[in-house]
Protein backbone atom coordinates (compact mmCIF):
# COMPACT_ATOMS: atom_id res chain seq x y z
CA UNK A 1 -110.81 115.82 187.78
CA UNK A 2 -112.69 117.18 190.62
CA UNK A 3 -112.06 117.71 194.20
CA UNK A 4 -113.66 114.88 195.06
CA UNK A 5 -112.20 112.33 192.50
CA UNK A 6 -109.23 110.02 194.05
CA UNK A 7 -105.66 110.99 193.31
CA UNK A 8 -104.57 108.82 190.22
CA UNK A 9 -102.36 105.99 191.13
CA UNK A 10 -98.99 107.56 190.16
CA UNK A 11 -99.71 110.56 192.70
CA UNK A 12 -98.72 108.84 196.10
CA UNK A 13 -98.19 110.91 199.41
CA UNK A 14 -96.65 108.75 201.47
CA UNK A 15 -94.55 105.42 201.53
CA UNK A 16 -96.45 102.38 199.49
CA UNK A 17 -94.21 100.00 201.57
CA UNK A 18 -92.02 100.72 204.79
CA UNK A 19 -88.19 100.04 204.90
CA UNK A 20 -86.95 96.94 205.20
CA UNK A 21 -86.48 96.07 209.13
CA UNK A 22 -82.41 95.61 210.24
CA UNK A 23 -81.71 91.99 211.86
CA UNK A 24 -81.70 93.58 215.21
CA UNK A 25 -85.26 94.64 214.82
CA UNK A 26 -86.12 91.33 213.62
CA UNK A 27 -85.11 89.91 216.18
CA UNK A 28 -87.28 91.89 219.06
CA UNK A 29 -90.02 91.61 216.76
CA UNK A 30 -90.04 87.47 217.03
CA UNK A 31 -88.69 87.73 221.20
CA UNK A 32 -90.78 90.16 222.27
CA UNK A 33 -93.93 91.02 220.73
CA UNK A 34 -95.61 87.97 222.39
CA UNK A 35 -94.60 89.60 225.77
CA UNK A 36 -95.99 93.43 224.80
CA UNK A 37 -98.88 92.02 223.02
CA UNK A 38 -102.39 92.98 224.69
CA UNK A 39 -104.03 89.76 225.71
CA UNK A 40 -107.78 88.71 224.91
CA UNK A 41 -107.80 90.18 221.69
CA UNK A 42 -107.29 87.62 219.24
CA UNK A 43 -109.75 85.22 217.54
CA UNK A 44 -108.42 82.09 219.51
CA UNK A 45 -108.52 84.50 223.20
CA UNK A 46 -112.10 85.46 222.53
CA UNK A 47 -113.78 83.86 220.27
CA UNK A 48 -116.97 85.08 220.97
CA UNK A 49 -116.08 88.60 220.20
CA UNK A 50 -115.75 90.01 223.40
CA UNK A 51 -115.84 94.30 223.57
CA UNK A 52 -112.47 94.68 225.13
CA UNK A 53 -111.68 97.31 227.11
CA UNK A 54 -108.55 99.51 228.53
CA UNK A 55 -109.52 97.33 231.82
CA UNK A 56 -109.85 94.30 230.52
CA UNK A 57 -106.10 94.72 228.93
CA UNK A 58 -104.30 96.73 231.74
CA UNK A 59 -106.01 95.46 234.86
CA UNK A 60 -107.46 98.84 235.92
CA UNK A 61 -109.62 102.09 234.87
CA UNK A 62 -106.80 104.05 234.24
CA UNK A 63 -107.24 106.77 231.38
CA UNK A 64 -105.72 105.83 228.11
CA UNK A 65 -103.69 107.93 225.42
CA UNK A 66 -103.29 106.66 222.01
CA UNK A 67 -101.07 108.52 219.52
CA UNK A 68 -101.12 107.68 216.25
CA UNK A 69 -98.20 108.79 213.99
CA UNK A 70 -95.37 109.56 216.55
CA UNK A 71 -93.83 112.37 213.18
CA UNK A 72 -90.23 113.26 214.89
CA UNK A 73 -90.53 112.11 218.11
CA UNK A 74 -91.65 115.96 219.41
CA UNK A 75 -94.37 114.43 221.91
CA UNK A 76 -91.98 112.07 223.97
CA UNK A 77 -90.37 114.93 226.11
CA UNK A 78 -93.58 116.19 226.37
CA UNK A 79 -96.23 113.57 227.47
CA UNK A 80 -94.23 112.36 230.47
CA UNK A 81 -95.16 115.93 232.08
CA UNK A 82 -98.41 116.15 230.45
CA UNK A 83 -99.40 112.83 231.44
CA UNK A 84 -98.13 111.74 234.59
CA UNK A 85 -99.80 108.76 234.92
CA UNK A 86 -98.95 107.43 231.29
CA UNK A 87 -95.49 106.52 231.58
């Protein structure tokens, strides 16, 4: 096998599912996902297939930070000073 030739099946980095949510978590999932949810995104909000933008979602131009794999939670004590205007 070379370099470039996909890991076999059996040779998984990673989770192939994630662990099962607790009742608790359910539960905010189904109350209040609706409310955190960005609006205008969906196929019955724009049908047409909008671009959306940061505006378009949060009302304003303001700068936006997306983090992708939050790892052990290291970055939340530090983005609040980094990033004044993100919290």
């Amino acid at each position: 096998m070379s370099e470039f030739d996909p890991a076999p099946a059996s040779q998984l980095y990673g989770r192939r599912h994630g662990k099962t949510l607790r009742q608790s978590q359910k539960g905010y999932l189904s109350e209040d996902l609706g409310d955190l949810a960005p609006q205008g995104i969906t196929i019955e909000q724009n049908p047409e297939r909008l671009t959306v933008t940061p505006e378009s979602i949060f009302g304003d131009a303001r700068p936006v930070w997306l983090e992708v794999g939050f790892g052990g939670e290291s970055t939340w004590s530090i983005w609040p000073r980094a990033t004044p205007t993100s919290a």
